[in-house]
N, C-alpha and C. Protein backbone atom coordinates (compact mmCIF):
# COMPACT_ATOMS: atom_id res chain seq x y z
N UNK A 1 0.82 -1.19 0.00
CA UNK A 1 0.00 0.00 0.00
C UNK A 1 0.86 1.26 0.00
N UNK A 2 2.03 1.48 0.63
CA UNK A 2 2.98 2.61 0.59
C UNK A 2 3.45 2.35 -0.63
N UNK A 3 3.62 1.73 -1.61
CA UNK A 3 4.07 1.98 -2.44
C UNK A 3 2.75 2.65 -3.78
N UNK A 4 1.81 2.24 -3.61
CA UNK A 4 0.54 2.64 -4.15
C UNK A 4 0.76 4.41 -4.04
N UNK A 5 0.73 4.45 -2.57
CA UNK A 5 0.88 6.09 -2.06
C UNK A 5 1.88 7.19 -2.36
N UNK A 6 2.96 5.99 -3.12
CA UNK A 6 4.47 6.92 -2.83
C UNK A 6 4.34 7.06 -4.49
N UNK A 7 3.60 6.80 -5.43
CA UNK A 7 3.78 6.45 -6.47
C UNK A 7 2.38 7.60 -7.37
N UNK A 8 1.13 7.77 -6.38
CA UNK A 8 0.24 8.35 -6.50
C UNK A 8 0.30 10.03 -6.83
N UNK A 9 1.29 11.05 -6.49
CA UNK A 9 1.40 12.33 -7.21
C UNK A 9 2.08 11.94 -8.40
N UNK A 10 2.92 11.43 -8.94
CA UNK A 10 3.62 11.49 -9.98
C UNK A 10 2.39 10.73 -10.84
N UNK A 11 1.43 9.56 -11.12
CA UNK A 11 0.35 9.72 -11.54
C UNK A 11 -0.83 10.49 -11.62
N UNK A 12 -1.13 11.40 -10.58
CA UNK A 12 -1.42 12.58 -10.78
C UNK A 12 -0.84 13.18 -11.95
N UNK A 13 0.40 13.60 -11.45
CA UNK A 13 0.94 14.68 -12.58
C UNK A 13 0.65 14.63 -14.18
N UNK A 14 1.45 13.39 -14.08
CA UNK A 14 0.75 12.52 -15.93
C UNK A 14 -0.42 12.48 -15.94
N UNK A 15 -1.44 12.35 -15.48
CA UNK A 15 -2.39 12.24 -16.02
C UNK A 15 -3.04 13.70 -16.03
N UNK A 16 -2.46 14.55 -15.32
CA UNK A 16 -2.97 16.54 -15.70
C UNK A 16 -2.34 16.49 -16.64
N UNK A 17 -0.78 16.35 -17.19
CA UNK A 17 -0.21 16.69 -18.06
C UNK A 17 -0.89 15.93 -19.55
N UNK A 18 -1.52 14.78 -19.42
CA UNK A 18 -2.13 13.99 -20.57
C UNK A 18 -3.97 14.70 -20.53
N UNK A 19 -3.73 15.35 -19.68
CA UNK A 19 -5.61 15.91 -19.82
C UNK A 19 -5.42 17.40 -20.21
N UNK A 20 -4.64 18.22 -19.96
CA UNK A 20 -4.24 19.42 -20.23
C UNK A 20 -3.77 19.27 -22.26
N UNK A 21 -3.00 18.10 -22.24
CA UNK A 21 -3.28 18.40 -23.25
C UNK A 21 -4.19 17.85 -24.49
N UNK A 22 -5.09 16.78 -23.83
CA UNK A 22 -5.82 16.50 -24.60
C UNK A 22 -7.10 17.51 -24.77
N UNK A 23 -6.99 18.50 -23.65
CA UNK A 23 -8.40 19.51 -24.18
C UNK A 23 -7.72 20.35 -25.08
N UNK A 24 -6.25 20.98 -25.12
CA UNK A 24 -5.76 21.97 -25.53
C UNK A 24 -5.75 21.20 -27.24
N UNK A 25 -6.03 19.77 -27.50
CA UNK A 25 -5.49 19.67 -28.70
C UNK A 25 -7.15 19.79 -29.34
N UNK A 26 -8.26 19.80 -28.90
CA UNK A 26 -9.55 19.97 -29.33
C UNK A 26 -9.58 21.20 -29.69
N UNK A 27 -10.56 21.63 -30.75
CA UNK A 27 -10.79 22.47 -31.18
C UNK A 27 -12.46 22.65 -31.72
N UNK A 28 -12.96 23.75 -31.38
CA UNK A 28 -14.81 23.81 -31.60
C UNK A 28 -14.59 24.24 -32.64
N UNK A 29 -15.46 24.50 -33.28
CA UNK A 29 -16.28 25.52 -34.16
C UNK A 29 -16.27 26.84 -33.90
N UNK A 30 -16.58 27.41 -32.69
CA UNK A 30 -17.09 28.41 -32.11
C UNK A 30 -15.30 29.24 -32.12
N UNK A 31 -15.28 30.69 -32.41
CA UNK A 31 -14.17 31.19 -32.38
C UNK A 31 -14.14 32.00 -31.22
N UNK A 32 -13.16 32.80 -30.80
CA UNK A 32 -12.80 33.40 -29.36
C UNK A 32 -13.94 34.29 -29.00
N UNK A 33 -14.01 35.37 -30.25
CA UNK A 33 -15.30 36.15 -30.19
C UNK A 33 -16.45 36.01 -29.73
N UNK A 34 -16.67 34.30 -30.14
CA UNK A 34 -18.30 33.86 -29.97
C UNK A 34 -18.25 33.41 -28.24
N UNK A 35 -17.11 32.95 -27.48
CA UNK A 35 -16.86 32.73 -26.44
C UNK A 35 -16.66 33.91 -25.42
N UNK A 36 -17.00 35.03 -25.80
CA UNK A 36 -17.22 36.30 -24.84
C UNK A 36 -18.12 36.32 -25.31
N UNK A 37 -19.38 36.96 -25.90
CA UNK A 37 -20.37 37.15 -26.24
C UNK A 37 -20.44 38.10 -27.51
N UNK A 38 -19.65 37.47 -28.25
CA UNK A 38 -19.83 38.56 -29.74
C UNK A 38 -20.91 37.73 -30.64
N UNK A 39 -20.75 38.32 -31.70
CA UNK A 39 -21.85 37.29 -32.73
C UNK A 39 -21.92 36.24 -33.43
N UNK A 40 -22.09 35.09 -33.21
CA UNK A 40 -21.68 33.74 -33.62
C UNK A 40 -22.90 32.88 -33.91
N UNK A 41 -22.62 32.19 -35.29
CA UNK A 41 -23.82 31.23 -35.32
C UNK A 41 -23.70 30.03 -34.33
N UNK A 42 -24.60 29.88 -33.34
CA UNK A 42 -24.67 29.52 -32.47
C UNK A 42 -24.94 27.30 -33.14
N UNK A 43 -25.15 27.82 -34.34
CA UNK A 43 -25.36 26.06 -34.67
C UNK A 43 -23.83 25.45 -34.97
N UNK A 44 -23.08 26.33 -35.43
CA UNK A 44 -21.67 25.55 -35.40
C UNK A 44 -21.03 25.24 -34.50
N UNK A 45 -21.66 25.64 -32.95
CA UNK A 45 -20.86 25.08 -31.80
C UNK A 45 -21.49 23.28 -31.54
N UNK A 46 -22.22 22.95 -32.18
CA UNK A 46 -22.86 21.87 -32.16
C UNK A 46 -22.67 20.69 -33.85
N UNK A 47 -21.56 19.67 -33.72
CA UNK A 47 -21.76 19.17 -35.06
C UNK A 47 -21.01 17.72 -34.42
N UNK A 48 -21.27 16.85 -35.42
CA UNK A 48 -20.89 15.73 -34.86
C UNK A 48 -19.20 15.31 -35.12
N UNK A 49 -18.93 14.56 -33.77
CA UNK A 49 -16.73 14.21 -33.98
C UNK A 49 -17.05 12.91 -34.61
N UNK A 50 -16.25 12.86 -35.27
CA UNK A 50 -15.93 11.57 -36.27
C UNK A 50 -14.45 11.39 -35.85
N UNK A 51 -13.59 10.05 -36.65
CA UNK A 51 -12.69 10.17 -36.40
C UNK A 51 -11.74 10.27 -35.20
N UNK A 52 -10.32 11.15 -35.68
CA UNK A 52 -9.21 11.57 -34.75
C UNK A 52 -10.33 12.28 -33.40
N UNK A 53 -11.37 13.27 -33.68
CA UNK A 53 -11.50 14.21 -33.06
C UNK A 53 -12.71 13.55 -31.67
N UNK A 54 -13.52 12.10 -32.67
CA UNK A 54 -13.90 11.42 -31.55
C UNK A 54 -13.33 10.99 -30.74
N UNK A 55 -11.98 10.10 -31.12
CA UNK A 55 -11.30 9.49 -30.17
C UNK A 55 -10.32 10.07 -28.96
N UNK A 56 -10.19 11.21 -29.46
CA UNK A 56 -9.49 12.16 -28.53
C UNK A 56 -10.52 12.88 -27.19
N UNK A 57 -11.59 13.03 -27.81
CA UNK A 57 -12.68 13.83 -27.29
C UNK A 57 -12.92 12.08 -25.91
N UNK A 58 -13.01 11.08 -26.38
CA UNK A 58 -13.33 9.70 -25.58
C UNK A 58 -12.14 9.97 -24.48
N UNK A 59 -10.58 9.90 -25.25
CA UNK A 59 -9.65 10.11 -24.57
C UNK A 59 -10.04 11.06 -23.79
N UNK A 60 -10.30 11.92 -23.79
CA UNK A 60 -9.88 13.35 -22.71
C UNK A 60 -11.13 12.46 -21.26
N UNK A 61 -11.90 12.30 -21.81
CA UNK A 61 -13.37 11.69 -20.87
C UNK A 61 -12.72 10.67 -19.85
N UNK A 62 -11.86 9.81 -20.53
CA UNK A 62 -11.17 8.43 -19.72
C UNK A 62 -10.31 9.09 -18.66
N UNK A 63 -9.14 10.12 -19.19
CA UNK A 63 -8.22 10.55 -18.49
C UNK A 63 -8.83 11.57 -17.70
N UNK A 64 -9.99 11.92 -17.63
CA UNK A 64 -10.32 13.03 -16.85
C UNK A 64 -11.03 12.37 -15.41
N UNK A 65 -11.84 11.09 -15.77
CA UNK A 65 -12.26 9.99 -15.09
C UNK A 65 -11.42 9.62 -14.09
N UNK A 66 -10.18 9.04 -14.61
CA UNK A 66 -8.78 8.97 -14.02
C UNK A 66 -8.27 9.61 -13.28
N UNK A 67 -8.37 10.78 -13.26
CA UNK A 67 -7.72 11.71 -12.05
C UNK A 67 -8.54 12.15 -11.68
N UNK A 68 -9.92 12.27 -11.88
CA UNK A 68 -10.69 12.17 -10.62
C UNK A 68 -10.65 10.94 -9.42
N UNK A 69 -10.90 9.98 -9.83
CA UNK A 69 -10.32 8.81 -9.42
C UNK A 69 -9.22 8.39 -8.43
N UNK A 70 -8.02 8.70 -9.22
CA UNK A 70 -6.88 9.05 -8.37
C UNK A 70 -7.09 10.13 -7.27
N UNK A 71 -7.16 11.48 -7.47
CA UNK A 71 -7.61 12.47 -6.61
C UNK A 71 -8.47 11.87 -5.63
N UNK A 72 -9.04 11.34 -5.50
CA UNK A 72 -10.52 10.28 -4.44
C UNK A 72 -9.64 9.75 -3.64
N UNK A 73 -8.77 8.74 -4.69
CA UNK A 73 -7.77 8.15 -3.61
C UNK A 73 -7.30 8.67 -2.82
N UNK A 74 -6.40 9.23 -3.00
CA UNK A 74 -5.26 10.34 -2.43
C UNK A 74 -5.84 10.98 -1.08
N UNK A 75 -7.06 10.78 -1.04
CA UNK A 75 -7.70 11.47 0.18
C UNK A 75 -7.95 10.71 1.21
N UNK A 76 -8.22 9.49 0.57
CA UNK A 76 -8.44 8.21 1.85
C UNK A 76 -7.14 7.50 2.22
């Protein structure tokens, strides 16, 4: 079990560093403008991921799961 514990921030870390950048590698529709409140067609923030952009979008969901997870631990 101490080794579970002694081993638990540095999985933390990787897994912020693998979630940080799996949101940073997504990209919407919606441009900076439309994200303060400028004028944006509001239907292009909505279209379906295919592909690279599904599986990354799954990815980010797993690894975000994950360090919640971990984080839970870490407390008990």
């Amino acid at each position: 079990m101490k080794t579970i514990a002694s081993l638990l921030p540095y999985i933390q870390i990787v897994l912020a560093v693998i979630l940080v950048t799996a949101i940073l590698l997504q990209r919407t529709g919606a441009q900076v403008g439309g994200a303060f409140g400028g004028s944006d067609n509001f239907s292009s923030a909505f279209h379906t991921r295919r592909g690279f952009e599904k599986t990354l979008f799954i990815i980010t969901i797993v690894v975000a799961i994950l360090f919640a997870i971990s984080a839970l631990v870490t407390l008990i």
